[in-house]
N, C-alpha and C. Protein backbone atom coordinates (compact mmCIF):
# COMPACT_ATOMS: atom_id res chain seq x y z
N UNK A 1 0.82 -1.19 0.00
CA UNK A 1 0.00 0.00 0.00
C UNK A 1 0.87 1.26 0.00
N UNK A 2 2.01 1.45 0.85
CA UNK A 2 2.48 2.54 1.15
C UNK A 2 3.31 2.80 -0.49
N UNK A 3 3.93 1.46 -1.15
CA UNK A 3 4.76 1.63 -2.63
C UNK A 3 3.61 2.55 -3.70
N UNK A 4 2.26 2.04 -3.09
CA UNK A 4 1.94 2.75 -4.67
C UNK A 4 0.88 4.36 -3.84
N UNK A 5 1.02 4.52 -2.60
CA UNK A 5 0.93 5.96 -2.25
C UNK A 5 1.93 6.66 -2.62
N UNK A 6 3.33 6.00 -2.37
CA UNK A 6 4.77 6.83 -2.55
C UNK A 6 4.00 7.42 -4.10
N UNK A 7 4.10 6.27 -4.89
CA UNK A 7 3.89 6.75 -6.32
C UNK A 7 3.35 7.90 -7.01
N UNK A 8 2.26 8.37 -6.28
CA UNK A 8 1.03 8.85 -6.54
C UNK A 8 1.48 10.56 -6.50
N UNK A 9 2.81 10.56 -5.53
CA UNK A 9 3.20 11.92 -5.42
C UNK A 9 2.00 12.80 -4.36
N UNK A 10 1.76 12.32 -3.20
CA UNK A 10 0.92 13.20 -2.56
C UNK A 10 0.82 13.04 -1.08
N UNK A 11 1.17 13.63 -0.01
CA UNK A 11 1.56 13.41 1.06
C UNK A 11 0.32 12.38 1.47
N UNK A 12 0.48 11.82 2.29
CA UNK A 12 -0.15 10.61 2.78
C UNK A 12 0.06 9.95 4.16
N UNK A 13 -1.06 9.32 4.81
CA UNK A 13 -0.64 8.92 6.27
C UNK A 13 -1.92 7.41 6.26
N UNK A 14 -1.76 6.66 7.63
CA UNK A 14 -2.50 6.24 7.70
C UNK A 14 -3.73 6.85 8.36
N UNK A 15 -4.86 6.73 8.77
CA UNK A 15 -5.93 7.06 9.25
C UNK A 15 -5.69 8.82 9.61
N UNK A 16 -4.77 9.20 9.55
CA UNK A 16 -5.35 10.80 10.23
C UNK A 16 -4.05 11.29 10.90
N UNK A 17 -3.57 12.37 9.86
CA UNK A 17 -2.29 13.38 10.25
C UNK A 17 -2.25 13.68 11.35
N UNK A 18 -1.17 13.89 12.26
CA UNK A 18 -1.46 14.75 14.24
C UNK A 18 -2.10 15.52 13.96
N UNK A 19 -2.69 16.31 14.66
CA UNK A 19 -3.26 17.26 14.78
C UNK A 19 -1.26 18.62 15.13
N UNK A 20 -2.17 19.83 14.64
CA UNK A 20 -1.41 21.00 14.48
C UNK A 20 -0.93 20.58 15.87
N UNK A 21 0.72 21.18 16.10
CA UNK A 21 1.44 21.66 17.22
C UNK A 21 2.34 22.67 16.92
N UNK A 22 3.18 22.75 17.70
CA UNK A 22 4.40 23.89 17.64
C UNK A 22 5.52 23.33 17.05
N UNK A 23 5.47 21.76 16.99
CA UNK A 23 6.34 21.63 16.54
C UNK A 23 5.89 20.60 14.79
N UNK A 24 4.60 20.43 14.82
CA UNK A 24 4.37 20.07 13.33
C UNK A 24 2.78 20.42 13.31
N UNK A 25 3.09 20.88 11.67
CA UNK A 25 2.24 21.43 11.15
C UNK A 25 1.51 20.41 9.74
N UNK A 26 0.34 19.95 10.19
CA UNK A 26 -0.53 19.41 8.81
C UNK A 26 0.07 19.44 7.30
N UNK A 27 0.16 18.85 6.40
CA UNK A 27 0.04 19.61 4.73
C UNK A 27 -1.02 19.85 4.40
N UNK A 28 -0.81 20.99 3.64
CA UNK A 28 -2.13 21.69 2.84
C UNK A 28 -2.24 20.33 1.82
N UNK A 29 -3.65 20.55 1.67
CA UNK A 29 -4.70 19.76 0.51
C UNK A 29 -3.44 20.33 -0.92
N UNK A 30 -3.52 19.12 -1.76
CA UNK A 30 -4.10 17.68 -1.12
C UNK A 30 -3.61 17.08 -0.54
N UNK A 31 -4.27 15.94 0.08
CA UNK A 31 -3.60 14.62 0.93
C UNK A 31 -4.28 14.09 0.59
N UNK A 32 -3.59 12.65 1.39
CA UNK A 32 -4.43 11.29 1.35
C UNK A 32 -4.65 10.83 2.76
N UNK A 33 -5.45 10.42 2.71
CA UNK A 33 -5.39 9.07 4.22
C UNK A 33 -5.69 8.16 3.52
N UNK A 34 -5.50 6.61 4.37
CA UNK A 34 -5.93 5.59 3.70
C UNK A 34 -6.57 4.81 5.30
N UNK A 35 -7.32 3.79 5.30
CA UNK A 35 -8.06 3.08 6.43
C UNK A 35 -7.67 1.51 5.82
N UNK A 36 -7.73 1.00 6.85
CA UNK A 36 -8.04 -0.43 6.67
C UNK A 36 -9.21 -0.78 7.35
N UNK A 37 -10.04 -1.15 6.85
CA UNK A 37 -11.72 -1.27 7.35
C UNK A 37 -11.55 -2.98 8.11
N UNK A 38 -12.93 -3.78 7.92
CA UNK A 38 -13.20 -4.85 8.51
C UNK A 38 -12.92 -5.75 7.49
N UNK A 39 -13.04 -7.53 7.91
CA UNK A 39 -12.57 -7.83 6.54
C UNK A 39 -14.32 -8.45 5.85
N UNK A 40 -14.27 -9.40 4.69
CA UNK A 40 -15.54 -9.33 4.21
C UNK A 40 -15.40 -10.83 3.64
N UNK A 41 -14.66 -11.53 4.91
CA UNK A 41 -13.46 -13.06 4.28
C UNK A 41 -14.73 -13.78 3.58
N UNK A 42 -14.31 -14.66 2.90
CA UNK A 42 -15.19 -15.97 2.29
C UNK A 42 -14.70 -17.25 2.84
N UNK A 43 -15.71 -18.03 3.33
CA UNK A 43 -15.39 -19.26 3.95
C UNK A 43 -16.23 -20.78 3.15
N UNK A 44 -15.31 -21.46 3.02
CA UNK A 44 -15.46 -22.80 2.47
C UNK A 44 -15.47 -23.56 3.78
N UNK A 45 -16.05 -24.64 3.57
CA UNK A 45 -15.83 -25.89 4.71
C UNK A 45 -14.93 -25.91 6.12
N UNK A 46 -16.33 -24.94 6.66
CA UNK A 46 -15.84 -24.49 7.77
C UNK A 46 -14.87 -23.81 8.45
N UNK A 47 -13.93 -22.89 6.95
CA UNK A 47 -12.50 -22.04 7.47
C UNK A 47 -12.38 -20.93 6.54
N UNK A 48 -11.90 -19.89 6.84
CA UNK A 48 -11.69 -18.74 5.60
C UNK A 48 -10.97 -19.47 4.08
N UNK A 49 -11.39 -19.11 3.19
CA UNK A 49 -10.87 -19.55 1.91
C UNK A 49 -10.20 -18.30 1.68
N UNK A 50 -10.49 -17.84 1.53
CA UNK A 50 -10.29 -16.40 0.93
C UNK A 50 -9.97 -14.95 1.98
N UNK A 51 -8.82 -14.25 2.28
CA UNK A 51 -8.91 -13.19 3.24
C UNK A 51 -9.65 -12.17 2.21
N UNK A 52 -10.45 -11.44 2.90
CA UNK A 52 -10.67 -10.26 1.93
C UNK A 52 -10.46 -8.93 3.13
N UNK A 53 -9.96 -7.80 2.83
CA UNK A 53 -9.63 -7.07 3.70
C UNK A 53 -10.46 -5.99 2.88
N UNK A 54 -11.57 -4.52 3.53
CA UNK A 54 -11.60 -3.86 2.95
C UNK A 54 -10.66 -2.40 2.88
N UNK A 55 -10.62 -1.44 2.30
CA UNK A 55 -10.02 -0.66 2.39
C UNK A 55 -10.18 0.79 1.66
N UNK A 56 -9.82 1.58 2.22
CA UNK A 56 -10.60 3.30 1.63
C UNK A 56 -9.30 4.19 1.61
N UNK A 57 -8.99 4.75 0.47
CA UNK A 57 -8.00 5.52 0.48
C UNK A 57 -9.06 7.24 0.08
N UNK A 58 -8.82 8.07 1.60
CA UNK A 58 -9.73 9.29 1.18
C UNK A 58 -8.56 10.18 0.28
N UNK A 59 -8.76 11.03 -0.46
CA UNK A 59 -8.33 12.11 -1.15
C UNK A 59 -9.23 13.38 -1.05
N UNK A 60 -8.30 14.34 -0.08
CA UNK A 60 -8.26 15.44 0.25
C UNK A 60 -8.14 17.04 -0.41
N UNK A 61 -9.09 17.68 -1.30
CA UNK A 61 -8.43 18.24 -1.47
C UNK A 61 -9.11 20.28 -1.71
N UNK A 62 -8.73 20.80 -2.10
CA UNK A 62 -9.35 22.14 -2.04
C UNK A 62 -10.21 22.78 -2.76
N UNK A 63 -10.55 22.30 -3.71
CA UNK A 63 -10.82 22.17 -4.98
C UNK A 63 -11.67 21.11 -5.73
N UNK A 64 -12.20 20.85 -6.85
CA UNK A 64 -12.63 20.01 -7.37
C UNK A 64 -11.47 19.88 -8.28
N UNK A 65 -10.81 18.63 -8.33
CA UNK A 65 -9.38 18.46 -8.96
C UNK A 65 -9.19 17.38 -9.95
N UNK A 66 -9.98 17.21 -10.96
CA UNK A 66 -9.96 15.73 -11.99
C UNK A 66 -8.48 15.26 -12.00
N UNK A 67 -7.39 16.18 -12.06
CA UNK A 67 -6.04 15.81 -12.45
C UNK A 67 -5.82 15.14 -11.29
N UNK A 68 -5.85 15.41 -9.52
CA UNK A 68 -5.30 14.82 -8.90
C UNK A 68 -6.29 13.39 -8.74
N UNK A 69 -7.34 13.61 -9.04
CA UNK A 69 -8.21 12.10 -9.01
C UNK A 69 -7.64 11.28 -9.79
N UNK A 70 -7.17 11.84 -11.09
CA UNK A 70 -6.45 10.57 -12.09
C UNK A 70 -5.54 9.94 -11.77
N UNK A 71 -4.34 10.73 -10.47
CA UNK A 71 -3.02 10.26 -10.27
C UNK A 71 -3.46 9.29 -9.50
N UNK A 72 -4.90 9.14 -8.54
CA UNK A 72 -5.07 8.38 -7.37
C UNK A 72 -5.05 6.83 -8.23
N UNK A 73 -6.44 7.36 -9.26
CA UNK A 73 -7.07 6.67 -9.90
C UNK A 73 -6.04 5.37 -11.20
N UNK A 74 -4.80 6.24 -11.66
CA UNK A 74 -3.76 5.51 -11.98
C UNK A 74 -2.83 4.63 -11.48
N UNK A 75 -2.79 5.24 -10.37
CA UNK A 75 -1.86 4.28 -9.33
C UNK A 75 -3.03 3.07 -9.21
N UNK A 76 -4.14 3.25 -8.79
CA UNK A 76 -4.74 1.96 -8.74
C UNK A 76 -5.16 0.93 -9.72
N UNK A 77 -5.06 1.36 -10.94
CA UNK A 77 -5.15 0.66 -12.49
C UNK A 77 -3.78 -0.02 -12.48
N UNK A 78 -2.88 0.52 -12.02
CA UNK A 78 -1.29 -0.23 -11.89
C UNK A 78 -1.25 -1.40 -11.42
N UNK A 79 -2.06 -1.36 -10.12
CA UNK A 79 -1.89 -2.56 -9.37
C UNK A 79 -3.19 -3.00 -9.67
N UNK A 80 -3.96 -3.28 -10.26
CA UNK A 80 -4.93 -4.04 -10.96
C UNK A 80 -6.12 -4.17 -9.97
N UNK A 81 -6.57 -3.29 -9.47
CA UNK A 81 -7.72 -2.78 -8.32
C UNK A 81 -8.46 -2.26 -8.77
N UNK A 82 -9.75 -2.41 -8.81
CA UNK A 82 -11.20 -2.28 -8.78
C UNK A 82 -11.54 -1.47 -7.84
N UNK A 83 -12.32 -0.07 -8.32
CA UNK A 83 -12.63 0.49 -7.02
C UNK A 83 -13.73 1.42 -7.19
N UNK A 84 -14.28 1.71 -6.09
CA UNK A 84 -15.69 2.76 -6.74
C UNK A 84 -15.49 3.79 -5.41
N UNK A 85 -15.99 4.91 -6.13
CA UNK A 85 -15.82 6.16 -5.69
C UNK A 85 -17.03 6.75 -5.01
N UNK A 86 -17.03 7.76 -4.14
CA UNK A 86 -17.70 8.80 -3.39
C UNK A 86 -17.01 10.26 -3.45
N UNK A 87 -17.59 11.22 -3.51
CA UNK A 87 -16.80 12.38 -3.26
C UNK A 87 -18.54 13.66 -2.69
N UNK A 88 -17.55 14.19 -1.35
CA UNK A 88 -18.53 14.99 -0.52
C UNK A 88 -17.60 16.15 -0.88
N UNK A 89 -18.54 17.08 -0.53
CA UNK A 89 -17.89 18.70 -0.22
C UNK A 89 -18.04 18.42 1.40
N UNK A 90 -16.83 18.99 1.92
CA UNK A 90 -17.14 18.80 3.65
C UNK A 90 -17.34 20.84 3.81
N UNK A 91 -17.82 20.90 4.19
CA UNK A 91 -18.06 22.70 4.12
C UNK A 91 -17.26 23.22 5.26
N UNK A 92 -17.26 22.36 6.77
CA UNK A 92 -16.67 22.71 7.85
C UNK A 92 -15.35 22.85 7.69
N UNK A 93 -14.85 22.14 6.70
CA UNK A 93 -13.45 22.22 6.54
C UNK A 93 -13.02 22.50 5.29
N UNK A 94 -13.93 23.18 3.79
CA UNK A 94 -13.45 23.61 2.93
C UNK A 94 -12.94 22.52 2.26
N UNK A 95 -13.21 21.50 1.77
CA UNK A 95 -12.71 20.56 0.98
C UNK A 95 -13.50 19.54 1.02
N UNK A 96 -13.10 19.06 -0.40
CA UNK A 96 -13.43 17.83 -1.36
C UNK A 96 -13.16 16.76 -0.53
N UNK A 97 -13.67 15.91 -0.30
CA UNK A 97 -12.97 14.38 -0.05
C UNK A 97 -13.87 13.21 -1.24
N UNK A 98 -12.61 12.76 -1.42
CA UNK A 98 -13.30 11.62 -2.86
C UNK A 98 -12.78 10.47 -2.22
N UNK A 99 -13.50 9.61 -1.80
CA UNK A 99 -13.51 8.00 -1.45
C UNK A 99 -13.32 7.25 -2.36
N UNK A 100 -11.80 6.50 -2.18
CA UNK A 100 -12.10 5.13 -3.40
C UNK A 100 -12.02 3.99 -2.42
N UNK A 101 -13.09 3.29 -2.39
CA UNK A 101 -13.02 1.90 -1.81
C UNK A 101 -12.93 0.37 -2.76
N UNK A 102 -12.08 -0.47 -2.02
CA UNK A 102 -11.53 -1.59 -2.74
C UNK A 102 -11.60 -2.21 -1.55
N UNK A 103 -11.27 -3.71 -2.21
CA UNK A 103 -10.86 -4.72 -1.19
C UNK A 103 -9.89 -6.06 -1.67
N UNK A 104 -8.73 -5.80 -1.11
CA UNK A 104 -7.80 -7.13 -1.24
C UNK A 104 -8.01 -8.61 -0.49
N UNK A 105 -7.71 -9.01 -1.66
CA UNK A 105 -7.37 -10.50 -1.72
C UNK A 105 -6.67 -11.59 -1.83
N UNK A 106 -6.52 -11.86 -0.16
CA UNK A 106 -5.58 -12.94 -0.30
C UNK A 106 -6.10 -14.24 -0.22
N UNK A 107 -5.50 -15.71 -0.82
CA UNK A 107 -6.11 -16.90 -0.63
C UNK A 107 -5.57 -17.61 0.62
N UNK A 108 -6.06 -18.23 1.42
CA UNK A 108 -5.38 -18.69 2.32
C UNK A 108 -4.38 -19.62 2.18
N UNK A 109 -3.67 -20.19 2.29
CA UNK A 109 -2.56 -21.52 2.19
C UNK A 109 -3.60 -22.85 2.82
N UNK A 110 -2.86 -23.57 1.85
CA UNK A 110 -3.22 -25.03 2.72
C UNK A 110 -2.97 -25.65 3.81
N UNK A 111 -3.66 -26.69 4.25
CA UNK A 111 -3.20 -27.10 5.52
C UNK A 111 -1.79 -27.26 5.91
N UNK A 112 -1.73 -27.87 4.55
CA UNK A 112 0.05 -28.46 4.76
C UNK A 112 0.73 -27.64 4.84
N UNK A 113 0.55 -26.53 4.19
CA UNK A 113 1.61 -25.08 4.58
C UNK A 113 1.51 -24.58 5.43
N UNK A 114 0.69 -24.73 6.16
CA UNK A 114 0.51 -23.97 7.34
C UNK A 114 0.94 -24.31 8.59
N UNK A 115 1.87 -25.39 8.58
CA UNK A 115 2.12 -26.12 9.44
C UNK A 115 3.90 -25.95 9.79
């Protein structure tokens, strides 16, 4: 996750920058956050088959910005992710936030590997 934020060229954190101090200060929009949500696993004969993890990368920004949506939106065509979008005006805080949510997939290993 963090290789194809690097990519994207846009400051980024997990869940939520510190808050302002004296000794660090926020970046201006845009940003990113990203979440790792709950997972949404699939189970075969009585055990997860499938991990599925969900996940939301928000994009932050001041503006209504198609160009920086594409960079999000490219980085995730890279790594071959499926994703569908939301975008609010937050008014309290002057900015866009555009939601892309996805969810990865891992298969579980077999018994024998797991051992």
């Amino acid at each position: 996750m963090n290789e194809m934020l690097e990519r994207i060229g846009i400051p980024y954190t997990f869940q939520a920058f510190p808050t302002k101090s004296d000794d660090y200060t926020p970046p201006e929009p845009p940003f990113i956050t990203y979440l790792i949500g709950d997972s949404s696993n699939f189970f075969a004969d009585g055990a997860v088959y499938e991990k599925i993890t969900n996940i939301m990368i928000e994009l932050y920004t001041d503006r209504y910005s198609p160009e920086t949506e594409a960079k999000v939106e490219m980085a995730l065509r890279g790594e071959e992710i499926a994703w569908e979008t939301e975008r609010e005006w937050i008014s309290s805080e002057n900015m866009y936030q555009t939601v892309y949510s996805f969810q990865i997939t891992e298969e579980e290993k077999e018994d024998e590997e797991r051992e």
